[in-house]
C-alpha atoms as a PDB file:
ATOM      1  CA  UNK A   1       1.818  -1.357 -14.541  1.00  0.00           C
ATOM      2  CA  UNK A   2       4.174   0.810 -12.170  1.00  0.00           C
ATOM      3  CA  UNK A   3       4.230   4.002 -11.128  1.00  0.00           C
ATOM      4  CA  UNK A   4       6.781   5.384  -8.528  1.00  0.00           C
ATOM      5  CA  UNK A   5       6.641   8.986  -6.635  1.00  0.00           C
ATOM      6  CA  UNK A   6       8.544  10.620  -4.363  1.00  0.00           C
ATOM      7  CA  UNK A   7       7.358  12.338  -1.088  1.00  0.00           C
ATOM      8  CA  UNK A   8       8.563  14.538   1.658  1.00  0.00           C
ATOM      9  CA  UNK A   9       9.172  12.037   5.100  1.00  0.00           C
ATOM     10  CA  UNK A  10       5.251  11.322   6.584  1.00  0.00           C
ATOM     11  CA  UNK A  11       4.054  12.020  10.063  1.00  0.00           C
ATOM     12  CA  UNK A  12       3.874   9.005  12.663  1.00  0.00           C
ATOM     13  CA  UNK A  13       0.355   7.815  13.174  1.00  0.00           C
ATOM     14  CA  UNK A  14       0.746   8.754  16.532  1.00  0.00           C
ATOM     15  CA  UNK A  15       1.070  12.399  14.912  1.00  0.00           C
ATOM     16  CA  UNK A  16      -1.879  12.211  12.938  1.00  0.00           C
ATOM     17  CA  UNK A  17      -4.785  13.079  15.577  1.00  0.00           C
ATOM     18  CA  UNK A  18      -4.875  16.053  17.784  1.00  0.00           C
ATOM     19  CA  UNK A  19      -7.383  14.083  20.122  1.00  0.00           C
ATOM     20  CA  UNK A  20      -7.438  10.810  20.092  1.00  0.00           C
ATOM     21  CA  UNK A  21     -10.682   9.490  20.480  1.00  0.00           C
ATOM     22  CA  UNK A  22     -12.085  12.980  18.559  1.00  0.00           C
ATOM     23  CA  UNK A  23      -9.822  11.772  15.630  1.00  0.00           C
ATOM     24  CA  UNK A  24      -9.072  15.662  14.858  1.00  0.00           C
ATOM     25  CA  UNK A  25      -6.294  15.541  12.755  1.00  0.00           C
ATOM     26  CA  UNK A  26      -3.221  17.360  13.785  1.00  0.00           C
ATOM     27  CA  UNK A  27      -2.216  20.270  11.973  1.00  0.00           C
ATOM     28  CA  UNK A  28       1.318  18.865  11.821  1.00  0.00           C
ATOM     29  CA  UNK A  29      -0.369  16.165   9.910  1.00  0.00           C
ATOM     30  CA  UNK A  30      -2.521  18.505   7.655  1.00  0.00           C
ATOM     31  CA  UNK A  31       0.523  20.512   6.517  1.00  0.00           C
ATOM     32  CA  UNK A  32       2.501  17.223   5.790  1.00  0.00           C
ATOM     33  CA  UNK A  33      -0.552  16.233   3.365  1.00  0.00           C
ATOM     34  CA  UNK A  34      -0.938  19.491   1.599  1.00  0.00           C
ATOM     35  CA  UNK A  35       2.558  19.729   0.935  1.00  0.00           C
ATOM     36  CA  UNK A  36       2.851  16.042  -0.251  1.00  0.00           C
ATOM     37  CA  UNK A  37      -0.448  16.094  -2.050  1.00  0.00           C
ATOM     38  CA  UNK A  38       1.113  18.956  -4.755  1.00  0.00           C
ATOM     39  CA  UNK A  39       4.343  17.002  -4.373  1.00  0.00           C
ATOM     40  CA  UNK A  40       2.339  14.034  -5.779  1.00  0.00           C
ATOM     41  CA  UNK A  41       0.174  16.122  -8.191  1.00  0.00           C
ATOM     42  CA  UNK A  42       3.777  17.497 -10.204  1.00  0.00           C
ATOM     43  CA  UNK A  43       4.863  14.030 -10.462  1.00  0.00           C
ATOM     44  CA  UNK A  44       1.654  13.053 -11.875  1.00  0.00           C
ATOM     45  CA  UNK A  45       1.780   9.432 -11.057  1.00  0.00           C
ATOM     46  CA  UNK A  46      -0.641   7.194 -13.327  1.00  0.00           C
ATOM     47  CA  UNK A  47      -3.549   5.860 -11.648  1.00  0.00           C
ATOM     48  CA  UNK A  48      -3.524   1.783 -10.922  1.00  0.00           C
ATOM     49  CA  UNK A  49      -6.873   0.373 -10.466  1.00  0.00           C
ATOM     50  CA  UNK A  50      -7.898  -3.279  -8.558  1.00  0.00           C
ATOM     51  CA  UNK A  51      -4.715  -4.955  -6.551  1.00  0.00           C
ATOM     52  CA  UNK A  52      -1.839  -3.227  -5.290  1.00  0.00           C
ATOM     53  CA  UNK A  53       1.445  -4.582  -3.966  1.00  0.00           C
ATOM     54  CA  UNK A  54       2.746  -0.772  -2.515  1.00  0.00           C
ATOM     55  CA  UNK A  55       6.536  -0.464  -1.770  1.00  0.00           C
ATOM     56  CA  UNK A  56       7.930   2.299   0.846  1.00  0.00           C
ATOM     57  CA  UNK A  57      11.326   3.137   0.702  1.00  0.00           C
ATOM     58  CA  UNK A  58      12.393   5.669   3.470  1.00  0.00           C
ATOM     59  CA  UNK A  59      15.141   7.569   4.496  1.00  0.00           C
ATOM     60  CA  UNK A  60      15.307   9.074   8.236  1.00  0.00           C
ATOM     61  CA  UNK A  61      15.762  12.719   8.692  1.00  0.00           C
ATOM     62  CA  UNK A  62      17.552  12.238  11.533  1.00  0.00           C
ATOM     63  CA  UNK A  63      18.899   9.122  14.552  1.00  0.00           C
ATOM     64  CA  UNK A  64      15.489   9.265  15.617  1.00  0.00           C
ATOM     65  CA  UNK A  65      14.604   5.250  16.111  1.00  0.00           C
ATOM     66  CA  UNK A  66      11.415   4.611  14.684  1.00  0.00           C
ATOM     67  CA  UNK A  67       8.812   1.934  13.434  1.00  0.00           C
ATOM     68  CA  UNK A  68       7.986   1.793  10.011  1.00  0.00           C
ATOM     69  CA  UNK A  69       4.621   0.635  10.458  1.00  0.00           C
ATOM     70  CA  UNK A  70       3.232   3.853  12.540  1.00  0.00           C
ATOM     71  CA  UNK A  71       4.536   5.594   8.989  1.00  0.00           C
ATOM     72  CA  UNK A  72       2.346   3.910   6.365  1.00  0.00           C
ATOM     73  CA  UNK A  73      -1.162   5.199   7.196  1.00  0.00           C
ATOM     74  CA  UNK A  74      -0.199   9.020   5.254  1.00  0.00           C
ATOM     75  CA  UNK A  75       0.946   8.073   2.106  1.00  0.00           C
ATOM     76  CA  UNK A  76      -1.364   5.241   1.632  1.00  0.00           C
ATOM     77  CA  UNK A  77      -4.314   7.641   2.874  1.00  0.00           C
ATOM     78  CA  UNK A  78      -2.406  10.452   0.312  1.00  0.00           C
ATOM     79  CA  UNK A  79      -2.570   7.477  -2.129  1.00  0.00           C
ATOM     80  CA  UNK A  80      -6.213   6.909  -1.985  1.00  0.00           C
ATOM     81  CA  UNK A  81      -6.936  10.982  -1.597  1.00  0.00           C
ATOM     82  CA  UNK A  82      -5.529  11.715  -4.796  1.00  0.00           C
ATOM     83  CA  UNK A  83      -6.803   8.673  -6.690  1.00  0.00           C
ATOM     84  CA  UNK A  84      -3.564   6.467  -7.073  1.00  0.00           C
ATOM     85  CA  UNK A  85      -5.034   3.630  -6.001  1.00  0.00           C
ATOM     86  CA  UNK A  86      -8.676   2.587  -5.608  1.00  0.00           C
ATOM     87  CA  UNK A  87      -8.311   2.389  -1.627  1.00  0.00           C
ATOM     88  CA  UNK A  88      -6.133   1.285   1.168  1.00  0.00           C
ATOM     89  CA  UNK A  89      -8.208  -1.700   2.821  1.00  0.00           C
ATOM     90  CA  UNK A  90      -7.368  -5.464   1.995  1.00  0.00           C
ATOM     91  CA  UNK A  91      -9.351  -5.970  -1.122  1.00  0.00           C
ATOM     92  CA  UNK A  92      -7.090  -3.585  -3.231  1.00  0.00           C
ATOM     93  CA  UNK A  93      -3.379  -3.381  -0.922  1.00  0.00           C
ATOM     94  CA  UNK A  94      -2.577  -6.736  -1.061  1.00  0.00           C
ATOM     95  CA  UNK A  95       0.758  -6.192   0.391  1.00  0.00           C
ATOM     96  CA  UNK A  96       2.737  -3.451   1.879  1.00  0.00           C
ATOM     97  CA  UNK A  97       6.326  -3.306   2.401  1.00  0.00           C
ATOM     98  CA  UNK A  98       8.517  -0.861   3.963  1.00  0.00           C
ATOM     99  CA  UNK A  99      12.171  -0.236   3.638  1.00  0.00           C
ATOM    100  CA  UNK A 100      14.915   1.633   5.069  1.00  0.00           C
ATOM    101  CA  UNK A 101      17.595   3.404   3.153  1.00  0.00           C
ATOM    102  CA  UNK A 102      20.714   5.269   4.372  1.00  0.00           C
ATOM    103  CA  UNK A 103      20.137   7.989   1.640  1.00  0.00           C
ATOM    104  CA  UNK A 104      17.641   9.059  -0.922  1.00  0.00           C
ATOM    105  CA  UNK A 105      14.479  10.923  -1.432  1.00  0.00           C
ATOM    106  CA  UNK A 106      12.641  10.837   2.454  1.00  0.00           C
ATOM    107  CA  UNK A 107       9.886   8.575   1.045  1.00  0.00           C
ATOM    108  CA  UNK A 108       9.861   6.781  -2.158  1.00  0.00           C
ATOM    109  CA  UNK A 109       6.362   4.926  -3.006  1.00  0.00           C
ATOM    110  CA  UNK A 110       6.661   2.590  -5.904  1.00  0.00           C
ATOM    111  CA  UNK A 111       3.035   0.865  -6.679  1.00  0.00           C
ATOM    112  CA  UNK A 112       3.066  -1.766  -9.044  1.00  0.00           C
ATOM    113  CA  UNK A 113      -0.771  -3.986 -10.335  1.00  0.00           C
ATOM    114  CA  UNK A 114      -0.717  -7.344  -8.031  1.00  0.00           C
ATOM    115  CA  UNK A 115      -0.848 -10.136 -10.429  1.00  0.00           C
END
């Protein structure tokens, strides 16, 4: 089973608190996941339940370098929020990858059942 949605680009986890030992979360952050949560809810992506392998395709807004690890922890939290997958920890994601595309959608999750 596979189910692939598209997103608008997610918020660095450095972007995600507002204070960092607080863990507030940033309203930069909280806009990102209300506007990506109905983004996710039109699509309505079917639910996959046990192991994951999740895929992250991305495509920069702008030159901007960045690392595409700091970007997973939104959509897998959005994921997990809106019941896509069971949860984001090791016993269900049993792999993550992320890739980088030139052009596209700005994030493109594709989650397929781990054998």
């Amino acid at each position: 089973m596979t189910t692939t949605i598209t997103l608008p680009f997610p918020p660095s986890v450095n972007g995600v608190f507002r204070k960092h030992n607080g863990k507030r979360l940033s309203e930069g952050y909280l806009a990102w996941r209300d506007e990506a949560g109905w983004q996710l809810l039109a699509q309505r992506p079917k639910p996959i339940r046990g192991r994951v392998h999740v895929e992250i395709r991305l495509v920069a807004p702008d030159k901007k370098l960045r690392d595409g690890d700091n970007l997973l922890k939104a959509p897998l939290d959005l994921l997990v929020k809106h019941g896509v997958i069971e949860d984001d920890n090791n016993r269900f994601v049993r792999k993550t990858t992320v890739e980088w595309a030139d052009e596209g959608a700005p994030c493109t999750i594709t989650v397929r059942a781990a054998a």
